[in-house]
Protein backbone atom coordinates (compact mmCIF):
# COMPACT_ATOMS: atom_id res chain seq x y z
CA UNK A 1 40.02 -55.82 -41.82
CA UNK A 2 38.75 -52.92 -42.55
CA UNK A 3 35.75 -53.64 -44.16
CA UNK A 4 34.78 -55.51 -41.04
CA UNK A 5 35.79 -52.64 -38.66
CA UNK A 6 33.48 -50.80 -41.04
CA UNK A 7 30.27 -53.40 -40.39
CA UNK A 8 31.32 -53.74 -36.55
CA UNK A 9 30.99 -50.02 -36.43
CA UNK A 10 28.27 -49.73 -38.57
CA UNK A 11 26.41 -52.33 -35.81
CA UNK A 12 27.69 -50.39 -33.20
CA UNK A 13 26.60 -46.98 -34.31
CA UNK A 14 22.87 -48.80 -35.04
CA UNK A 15 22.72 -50.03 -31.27
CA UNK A 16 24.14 -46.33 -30.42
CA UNK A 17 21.72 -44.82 -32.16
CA UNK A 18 19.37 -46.54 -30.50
CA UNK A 19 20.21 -45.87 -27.20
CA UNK A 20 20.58 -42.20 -27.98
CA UNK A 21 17.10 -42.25 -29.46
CA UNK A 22 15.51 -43.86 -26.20
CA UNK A 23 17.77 -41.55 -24.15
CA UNK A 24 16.74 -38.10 -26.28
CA UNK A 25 12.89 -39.23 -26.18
CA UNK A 26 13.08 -39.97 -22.06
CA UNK A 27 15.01 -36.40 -21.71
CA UNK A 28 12.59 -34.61 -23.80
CA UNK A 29 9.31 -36.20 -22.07
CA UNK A 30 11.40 -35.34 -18.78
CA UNK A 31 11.33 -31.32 -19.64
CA UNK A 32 8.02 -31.50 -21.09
CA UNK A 33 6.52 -32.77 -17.40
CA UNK A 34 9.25 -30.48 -15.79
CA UNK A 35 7.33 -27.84 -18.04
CA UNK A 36 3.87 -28.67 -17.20
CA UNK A 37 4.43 -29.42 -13.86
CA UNK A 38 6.48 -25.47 -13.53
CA UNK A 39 2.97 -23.81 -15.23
CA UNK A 40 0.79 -26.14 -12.58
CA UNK A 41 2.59 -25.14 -9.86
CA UNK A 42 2.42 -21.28 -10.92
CA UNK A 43 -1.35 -21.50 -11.48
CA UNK A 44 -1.65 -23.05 -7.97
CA UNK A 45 0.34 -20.50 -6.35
CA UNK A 46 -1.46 -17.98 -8.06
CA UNK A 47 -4.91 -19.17 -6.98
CA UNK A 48 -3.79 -19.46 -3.84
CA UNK A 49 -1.96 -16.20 -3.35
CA UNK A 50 -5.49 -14.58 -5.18
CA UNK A 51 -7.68 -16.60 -2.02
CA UNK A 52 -5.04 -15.28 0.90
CA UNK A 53 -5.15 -11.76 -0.43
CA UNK A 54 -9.32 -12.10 -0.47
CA UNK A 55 -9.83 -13.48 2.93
CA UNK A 56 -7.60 -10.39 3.82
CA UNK A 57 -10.13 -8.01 2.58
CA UNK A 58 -8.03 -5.73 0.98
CA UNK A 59 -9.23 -2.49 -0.84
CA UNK A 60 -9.24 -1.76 -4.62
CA UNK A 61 -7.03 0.96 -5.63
CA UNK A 62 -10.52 2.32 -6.66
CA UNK A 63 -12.24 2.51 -3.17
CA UNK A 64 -8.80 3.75 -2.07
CA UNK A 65 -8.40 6.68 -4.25
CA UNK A 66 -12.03 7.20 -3.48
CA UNK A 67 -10.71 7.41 -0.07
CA UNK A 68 -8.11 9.35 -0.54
CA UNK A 69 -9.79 12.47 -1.98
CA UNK A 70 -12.42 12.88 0.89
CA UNK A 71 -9.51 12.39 3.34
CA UNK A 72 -7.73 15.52 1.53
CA UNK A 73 -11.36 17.24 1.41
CA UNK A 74 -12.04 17.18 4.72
CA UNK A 75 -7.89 18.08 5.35
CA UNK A 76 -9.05 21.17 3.37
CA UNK A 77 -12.22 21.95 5.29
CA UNK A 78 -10.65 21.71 8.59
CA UNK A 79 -7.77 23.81 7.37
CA UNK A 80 -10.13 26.45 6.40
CA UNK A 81 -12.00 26.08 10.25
CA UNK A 82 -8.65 26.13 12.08
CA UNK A 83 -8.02 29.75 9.97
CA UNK A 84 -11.46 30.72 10.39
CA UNK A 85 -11.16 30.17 13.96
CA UNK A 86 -7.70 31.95 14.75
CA UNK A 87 -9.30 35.08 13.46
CA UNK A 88 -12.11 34.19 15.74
CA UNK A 89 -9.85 33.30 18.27
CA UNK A 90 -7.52 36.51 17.58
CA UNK A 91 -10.79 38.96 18.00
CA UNK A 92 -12.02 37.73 20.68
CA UNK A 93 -9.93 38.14 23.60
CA UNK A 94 -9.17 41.75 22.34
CA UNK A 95 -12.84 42.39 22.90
CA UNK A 96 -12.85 40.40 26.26
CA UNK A 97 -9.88 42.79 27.57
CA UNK A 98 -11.64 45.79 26.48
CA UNK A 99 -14.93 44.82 28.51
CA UNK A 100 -13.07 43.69 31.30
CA UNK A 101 -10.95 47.03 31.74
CA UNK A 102 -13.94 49.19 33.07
CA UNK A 103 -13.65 52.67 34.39
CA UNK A 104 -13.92 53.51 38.05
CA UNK A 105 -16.40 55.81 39.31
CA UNK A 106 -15.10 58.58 41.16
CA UNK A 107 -16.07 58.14 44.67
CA UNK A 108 -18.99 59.73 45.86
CA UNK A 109 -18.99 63.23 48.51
CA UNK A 110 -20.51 61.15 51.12
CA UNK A 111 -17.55 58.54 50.31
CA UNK A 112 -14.98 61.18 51.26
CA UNK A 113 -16.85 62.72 54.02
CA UNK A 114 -16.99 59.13 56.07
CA UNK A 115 -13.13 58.76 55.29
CA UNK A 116 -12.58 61.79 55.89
CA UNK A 117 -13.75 61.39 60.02
């Protein structure tokens, strides 16, 4: 009895074996498409993200650092007007005051006669 549990088994584990076999080949070819089919799907997002972002017209970061140092030269040129211009603007009405301030004339004799009557 034993010996033929031993063959039955032995059939068995054959026909299991098999099955197993089929069953580990189908899983594996099953991850390998899941595989291929995960990088295809990255490449085609990444084409298409890549044609979105150039129809956008975005900048480089070259042409914007490019960018960004005239922006800060001019902010430093007009920096240096705007203080070149409060001194100017600082002088100015001092001189304006002093030309406006003029010193009257005492009035004439005559004058003082006429008001005077």
């Amino acid at each position: 009895m034993i010996l033929v549990s031993y063959y039955l088994l032995r059939g068995f584990m054959k026909k299991d074996n098999k099955f197993f076999e089929d069953f580990s080949k189908l899983a594996s070819s099953a991850f390998a498409s899941a595989a291929t089919m995960r990088r295809e799907l990255s490449d085609y997002m990444r084409q298409y993200v890549e044609s979105f972002v150039k129809k956008m017209d975005f900048v480089t970061k070259d042409e914007l650092e490019v960018v960004k140092k005239i922006a800060l030269q001019t902010d430093k040129e007009l920096q240096q007007l705007k203080k070149y211009m409060n001194i100017e603007e600082t002088k100015s009405p001092k001189k304006q005051e002093k030309s406006k301030v003029v010193k009257q004339k005492p009035k004439s004799s005559s004058a003082k006669k006429v008001a005077d009557s």
